[in-house]
PDB file of N, CA and C in Angstrom:
ATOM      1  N   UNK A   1       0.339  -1.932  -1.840  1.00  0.00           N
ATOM      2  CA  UNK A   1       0.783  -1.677  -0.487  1.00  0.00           C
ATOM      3  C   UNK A   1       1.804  -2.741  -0.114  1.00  0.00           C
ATOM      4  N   UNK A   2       2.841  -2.156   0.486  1.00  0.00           N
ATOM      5  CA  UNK A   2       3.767  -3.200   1.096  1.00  0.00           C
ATOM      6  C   UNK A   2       4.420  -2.830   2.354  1.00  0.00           C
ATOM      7  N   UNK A   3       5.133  -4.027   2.801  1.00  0.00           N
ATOM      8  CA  UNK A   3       5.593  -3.269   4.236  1.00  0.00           C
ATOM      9  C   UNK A   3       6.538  -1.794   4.078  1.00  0.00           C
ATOM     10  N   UNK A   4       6.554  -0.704   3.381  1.00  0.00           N
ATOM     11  CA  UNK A   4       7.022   0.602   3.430  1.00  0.00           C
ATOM     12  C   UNK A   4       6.410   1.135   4.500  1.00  0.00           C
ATOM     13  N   UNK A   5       4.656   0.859   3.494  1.00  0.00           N
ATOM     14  CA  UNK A   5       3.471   1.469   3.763  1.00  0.00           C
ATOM     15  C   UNK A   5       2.711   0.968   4.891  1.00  0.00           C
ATOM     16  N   UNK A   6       3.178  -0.038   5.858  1.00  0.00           N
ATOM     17  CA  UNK A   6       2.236  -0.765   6.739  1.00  0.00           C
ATOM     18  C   UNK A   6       1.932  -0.052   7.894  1.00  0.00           C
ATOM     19  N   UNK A   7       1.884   1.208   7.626  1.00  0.00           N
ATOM     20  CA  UNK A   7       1.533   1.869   9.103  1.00  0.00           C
ATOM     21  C   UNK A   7      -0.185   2.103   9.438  1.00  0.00           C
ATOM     22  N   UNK A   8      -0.207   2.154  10.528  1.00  0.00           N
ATOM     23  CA  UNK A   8      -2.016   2.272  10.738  1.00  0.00           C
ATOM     24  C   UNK A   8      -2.284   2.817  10.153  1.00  0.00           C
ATOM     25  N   UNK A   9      -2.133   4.809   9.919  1.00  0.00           N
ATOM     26  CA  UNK A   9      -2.748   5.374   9.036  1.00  0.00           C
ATOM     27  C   UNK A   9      -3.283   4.726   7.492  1.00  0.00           C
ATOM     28  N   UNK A  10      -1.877   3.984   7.348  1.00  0.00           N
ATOM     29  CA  UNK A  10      -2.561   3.846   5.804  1.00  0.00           C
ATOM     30  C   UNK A  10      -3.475   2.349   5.683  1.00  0.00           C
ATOM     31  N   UNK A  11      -3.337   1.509   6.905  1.00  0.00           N
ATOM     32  CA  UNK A  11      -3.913   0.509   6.794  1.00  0.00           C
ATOM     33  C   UNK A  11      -5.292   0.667   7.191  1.00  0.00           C
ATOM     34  N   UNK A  12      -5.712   1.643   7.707  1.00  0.00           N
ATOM     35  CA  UNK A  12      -6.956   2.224   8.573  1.00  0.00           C
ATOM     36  C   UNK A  12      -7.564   2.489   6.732  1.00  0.00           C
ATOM     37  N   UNK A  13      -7.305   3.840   6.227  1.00  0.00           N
ATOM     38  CA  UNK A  13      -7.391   4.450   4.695  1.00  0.00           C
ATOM     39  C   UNK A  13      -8.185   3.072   3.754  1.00  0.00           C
ATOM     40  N   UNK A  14      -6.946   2.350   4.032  1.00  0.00           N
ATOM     41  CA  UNK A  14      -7.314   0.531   2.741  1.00  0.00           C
ATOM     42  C   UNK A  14      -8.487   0.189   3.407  1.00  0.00           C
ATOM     43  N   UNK A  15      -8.656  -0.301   4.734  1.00  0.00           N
ATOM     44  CA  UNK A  15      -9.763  -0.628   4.715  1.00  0.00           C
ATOM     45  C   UNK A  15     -10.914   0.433   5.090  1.00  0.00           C
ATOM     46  N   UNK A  16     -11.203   1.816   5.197  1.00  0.00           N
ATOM     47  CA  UNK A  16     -12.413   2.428   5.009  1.00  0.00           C
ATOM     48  C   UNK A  16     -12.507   3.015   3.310  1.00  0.00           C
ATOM     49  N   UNK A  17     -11.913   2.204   2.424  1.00  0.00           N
ATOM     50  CA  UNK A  17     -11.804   2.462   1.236  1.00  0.00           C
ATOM     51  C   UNK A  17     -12.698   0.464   0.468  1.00  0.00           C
ATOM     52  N   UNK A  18     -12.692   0.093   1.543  1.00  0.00           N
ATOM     53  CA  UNK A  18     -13.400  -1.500   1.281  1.00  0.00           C
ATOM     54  C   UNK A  18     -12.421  -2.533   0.571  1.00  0.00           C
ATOM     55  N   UNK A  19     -10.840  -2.218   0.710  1.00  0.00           N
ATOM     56  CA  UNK A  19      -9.737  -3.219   0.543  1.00  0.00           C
ATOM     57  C   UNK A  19      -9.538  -3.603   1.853  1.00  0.00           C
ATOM     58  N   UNK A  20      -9.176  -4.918   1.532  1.00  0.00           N
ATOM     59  CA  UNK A  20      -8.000  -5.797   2.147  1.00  0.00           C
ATOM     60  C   UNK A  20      -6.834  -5.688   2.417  1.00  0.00           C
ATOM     61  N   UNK A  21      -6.270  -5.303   3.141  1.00  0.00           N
ATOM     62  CA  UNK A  21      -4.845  -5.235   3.000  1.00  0.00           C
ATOM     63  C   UNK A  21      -4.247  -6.488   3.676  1.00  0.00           C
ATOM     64  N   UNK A  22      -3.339  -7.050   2.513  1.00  0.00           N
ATOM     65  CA  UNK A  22      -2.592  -8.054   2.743  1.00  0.00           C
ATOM     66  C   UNK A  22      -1.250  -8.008   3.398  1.00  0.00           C
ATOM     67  N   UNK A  23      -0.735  -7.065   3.694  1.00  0.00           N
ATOM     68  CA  UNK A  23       0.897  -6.665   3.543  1.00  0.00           C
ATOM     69  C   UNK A  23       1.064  -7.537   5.101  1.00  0.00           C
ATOM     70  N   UNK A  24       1.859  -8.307   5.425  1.00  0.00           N
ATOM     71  CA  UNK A  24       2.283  -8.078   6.763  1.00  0.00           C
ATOM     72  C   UNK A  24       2.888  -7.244   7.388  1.00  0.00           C
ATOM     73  N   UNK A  25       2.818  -7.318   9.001  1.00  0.00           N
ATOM     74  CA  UNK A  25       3.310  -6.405   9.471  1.00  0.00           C
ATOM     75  C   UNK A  25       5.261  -6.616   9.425  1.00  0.00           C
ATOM     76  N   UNK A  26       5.921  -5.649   9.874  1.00  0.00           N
ATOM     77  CA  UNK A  26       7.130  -5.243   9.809  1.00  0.00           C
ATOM     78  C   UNK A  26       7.767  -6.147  10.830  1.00  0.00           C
ATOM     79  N   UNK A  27       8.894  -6.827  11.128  1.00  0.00           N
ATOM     80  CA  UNK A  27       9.050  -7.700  12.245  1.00  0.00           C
ATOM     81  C   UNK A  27       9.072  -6.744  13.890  1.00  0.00           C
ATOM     82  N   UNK A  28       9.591  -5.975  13.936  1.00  0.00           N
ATOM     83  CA  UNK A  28       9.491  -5.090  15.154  1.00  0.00           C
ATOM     84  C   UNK A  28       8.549  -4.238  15.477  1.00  0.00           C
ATOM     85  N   UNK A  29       7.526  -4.374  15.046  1.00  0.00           N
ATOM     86  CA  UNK A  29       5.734  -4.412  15.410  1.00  0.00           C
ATOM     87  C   UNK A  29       5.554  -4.832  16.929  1.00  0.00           C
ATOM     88  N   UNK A  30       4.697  -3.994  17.509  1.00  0.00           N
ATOM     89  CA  UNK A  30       5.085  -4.262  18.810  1.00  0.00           C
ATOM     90  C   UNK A  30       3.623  -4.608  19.142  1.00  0.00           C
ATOM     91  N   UNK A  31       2.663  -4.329  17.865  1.00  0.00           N
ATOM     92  CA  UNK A  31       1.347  -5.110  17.963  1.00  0.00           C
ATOM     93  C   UNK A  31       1.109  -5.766  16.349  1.00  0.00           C
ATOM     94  N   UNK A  32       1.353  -6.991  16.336  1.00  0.00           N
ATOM     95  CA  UNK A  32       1.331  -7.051  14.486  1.00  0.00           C
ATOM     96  C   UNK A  32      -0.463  -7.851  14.815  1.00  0.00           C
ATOM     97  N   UNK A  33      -0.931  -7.716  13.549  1.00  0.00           N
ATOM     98  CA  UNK A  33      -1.915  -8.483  12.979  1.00  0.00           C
ATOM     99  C   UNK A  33      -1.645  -9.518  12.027  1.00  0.00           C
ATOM    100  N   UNK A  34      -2.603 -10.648  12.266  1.00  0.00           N
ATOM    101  CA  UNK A  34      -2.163 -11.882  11.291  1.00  0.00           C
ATOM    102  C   UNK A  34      -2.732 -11.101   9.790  1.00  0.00           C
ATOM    103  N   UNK A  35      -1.979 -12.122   9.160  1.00  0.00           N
ATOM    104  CA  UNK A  35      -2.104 -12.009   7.933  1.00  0.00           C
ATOM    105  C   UNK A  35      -2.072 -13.291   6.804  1.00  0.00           C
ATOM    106  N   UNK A  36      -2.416 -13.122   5.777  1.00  0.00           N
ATOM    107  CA  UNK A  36      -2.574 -14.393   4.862  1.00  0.00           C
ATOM    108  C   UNK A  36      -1.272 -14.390   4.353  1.00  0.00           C
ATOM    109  N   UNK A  37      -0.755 -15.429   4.016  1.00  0.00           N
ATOM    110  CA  UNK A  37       0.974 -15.495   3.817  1.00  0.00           C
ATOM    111  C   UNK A  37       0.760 -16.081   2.201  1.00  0.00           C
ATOM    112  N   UNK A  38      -0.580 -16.634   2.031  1.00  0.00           N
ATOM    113  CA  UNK A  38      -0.710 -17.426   0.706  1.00  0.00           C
ATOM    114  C   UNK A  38      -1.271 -16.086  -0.469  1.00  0.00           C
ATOM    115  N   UNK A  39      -2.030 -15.388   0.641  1.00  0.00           N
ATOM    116  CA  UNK A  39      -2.716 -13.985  -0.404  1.00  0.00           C
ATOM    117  C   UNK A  39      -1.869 -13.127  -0.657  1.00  0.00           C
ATOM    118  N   UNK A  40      -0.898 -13.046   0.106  1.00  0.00           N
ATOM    119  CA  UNK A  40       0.488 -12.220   0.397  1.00  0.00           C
ATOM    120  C   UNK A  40       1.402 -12.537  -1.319  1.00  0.00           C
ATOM    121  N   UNK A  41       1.388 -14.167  -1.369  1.00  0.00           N
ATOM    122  CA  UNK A  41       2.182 -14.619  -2.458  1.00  0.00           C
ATOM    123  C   UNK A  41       1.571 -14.570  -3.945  1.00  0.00           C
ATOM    124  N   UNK A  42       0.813 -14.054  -3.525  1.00  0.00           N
ATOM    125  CA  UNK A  42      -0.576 -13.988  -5.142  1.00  0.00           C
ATOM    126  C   UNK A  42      -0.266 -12.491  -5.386  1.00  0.00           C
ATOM    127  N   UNK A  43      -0.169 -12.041  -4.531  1.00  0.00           N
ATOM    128  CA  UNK A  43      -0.299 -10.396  -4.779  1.00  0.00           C
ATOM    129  C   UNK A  43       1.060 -10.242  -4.896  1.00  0.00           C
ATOM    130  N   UNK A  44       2.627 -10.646  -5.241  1.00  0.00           N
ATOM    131  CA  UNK A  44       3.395 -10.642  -5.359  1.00  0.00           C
ATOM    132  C   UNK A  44       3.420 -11.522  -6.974  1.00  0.00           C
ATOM    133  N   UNK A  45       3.151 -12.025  -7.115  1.00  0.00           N
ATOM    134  CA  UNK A  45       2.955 -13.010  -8.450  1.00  0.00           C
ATOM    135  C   UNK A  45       2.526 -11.677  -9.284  1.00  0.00           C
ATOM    136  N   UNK A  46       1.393 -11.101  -8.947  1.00  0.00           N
ATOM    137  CA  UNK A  46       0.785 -10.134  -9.548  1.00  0.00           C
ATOM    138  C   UNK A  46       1.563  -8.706  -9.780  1.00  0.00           C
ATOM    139  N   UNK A  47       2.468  -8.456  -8.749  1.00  0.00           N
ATOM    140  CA  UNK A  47       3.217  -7.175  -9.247  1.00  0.00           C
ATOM    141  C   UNK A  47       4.169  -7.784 -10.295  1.00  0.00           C
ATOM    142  N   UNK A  48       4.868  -8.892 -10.278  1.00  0.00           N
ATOM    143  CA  UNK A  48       5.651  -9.098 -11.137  1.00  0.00           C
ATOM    144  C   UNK A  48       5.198  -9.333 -12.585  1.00  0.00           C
ATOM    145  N   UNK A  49       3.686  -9.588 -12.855  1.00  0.00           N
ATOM    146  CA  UNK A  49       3.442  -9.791 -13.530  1.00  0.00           C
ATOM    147  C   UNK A  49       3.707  -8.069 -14.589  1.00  0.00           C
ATOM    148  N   UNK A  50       2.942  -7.345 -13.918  1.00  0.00           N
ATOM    149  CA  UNK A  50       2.806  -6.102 -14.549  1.00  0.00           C
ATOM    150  C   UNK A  50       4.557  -5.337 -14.686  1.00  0.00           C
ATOM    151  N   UNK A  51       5.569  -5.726 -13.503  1.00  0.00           N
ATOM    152  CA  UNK A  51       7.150  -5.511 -14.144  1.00  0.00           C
ATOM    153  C   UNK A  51       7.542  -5.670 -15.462  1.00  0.00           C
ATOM    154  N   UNK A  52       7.152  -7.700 -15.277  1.00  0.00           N
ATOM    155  CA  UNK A  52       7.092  -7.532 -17.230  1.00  0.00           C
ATOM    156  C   UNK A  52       6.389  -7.432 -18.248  1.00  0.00           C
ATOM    157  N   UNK A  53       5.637  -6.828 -17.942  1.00  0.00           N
ATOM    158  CA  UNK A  53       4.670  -5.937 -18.832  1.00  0.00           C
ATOM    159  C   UNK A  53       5.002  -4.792 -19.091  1.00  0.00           C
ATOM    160  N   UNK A  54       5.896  -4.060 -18.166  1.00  0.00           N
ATOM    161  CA  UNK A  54       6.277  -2.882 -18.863  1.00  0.00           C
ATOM    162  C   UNK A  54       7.327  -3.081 -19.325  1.00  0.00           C
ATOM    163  N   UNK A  55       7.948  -4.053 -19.833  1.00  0.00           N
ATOM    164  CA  UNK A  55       9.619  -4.228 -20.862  1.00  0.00           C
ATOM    165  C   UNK A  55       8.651  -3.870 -22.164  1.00  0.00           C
ATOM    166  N   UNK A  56       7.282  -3.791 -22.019  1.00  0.00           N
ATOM    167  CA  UNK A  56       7.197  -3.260 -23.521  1.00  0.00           C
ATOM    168  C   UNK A  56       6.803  -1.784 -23.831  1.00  0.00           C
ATOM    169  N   UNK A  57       7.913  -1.224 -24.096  1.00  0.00           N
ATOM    170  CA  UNK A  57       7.770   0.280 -24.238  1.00  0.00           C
ATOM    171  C   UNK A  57       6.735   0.706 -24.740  1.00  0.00           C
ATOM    172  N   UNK A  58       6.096   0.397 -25.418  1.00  0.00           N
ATOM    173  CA  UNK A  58       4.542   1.090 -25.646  1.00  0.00           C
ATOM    174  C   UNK A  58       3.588   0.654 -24.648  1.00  0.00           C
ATOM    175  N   UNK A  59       4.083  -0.107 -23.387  1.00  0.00           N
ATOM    176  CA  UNK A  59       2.634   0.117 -22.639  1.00  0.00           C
ATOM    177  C   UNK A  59       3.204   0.459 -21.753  1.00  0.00           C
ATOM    178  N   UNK A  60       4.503   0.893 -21.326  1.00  0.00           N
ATOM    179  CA  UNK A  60       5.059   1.721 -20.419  1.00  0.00           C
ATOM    180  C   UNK A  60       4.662   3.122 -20.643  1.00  0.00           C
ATOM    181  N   UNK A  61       5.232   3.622 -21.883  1.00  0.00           N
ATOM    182  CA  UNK A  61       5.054   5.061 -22.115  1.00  0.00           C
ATOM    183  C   UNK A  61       3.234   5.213 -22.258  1.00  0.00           C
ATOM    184  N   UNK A  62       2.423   4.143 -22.986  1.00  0.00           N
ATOM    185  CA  UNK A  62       1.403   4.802 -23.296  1.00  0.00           C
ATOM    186  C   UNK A  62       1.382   5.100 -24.678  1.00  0.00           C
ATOM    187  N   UNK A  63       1.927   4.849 -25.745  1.00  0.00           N
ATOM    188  CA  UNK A  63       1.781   5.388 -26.828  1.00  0.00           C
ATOM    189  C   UNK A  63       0.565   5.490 -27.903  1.00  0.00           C
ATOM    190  N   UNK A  64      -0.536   4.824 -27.653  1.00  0.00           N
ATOM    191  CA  UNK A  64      -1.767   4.965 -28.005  1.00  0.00           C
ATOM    192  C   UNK A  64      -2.414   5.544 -27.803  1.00  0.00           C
ATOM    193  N   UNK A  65      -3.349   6.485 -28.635  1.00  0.00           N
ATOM    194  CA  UNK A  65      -4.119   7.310 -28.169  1.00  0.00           C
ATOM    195  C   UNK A  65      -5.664   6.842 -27.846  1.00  0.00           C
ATOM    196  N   UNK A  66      -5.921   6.044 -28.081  1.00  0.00           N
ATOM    197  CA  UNK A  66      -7.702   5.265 -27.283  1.00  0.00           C
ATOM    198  C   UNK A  66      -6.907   4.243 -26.839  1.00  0.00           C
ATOM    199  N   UNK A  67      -8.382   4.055 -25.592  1.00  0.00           N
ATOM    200  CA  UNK A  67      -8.030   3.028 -24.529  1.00  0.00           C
ATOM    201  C   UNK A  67      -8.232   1.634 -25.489  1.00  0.00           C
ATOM    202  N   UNK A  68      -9.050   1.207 -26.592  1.00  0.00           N
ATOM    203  CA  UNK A  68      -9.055   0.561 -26.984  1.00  0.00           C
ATOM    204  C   UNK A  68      -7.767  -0.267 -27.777  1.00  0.00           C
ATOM    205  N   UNK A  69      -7.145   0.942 -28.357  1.00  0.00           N
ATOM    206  CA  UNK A  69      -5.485   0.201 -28.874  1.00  0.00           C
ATOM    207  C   UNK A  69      -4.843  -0.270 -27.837  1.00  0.00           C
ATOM    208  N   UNK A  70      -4.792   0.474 -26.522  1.00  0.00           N
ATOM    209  CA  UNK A  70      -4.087   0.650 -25.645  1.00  0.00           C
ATOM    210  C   UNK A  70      -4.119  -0.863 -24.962  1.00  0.00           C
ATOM    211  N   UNK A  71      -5.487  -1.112 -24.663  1.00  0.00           N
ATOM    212  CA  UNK A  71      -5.775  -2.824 -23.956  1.00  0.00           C
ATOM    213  C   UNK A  71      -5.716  -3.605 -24.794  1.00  0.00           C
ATOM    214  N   UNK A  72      -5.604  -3.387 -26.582  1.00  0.00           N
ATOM    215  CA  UNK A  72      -5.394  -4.489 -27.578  1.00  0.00           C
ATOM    216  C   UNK A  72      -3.402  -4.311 -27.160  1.00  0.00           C
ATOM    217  N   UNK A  73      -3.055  -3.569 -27.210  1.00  0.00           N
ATOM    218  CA  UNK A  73      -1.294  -3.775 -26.926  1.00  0.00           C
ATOM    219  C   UNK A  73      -1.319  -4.761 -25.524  1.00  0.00           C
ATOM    220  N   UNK A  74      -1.795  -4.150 -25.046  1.00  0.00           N
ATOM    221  CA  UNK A  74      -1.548  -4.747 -23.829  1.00  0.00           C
ATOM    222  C   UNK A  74      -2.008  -6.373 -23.049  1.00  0.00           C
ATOM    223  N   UNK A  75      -3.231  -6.879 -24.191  1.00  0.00           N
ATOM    224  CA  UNK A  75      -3.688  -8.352 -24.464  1.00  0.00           C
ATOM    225  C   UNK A  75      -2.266  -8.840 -25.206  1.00  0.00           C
ATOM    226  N   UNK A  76      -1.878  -8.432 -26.163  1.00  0.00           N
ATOM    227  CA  UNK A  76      -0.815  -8.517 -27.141  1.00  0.00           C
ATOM    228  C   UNK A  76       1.073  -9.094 -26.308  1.00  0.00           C
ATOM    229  N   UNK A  77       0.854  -7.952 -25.281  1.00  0.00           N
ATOM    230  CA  UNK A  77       1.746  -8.216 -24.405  1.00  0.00           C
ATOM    231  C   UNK A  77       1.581  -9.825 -23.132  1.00  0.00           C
ATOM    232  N   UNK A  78       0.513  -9.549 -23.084  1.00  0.00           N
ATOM    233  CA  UNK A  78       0.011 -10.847 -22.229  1.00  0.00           C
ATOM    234  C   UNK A  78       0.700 -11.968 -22.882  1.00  0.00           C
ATOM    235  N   UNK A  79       0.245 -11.982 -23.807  1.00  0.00           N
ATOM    236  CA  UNK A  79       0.109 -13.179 -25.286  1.00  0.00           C
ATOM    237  C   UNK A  79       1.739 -13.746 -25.068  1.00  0.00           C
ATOM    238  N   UNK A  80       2.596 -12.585 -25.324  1.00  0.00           N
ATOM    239  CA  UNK A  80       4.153 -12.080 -25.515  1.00  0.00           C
ATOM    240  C   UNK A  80       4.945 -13.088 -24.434  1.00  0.00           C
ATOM    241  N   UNK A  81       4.092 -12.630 -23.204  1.00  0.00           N
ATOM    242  CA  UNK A  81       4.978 -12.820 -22.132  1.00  0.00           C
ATOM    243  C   UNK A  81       4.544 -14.709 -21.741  1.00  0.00           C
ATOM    244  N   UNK A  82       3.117 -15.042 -22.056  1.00  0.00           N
ATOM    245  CA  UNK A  82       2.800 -16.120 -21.934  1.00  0.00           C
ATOM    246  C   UNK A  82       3.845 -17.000 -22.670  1.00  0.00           C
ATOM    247  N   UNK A  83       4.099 -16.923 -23.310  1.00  0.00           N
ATOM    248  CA  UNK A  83       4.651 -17.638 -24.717  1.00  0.00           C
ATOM    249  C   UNK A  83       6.138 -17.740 -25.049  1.00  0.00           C
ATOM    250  N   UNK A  84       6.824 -16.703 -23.841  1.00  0.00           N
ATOM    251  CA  UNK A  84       8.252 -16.848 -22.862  1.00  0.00           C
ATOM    252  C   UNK A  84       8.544 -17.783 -22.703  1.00  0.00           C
TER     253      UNK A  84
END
């Protein structure tokens, strides 16, 4: 979720679904709610993480057929990107 998505409906949805929603509100919010600015930056750390995770075409496309190859590629990729 990000500010696209920060409208009540969907922030109402996140939390009767038992998430958190971190996103802040939009600046011209004419009622904003606080928000964590530090949980905000973790969960941004975290999408980028999975961006470069998909530069590796087999865990973009999926090319394994069990989930088991699939999370050994994808430990593999961890490994990859650590080591950048």
């Amino acid at each position: 979720m990000d500010r696209a998505y920060e409208g009540n409906e969907t922030r109402y949805l996140v939390q009767s679904l038992g998430f958190e929603p971190v996103v802040p509100p939009k600046e011209n919010r004419v009622d904003p709610w606080p928000h964590d600015a530090e949980l905000y930056k973790r969960r941004n750390e975290i999408e980028r993480l999975f961006g470069r995770i998909k530069r590796f075409r087999r865990v973009f496309t999926r090319y394994d057929k069990t989930d088991l190859m699939f999370s050994a590629f994808v430990t593999i990729a961890f490994i990859a990107d650590q080591l950048r």
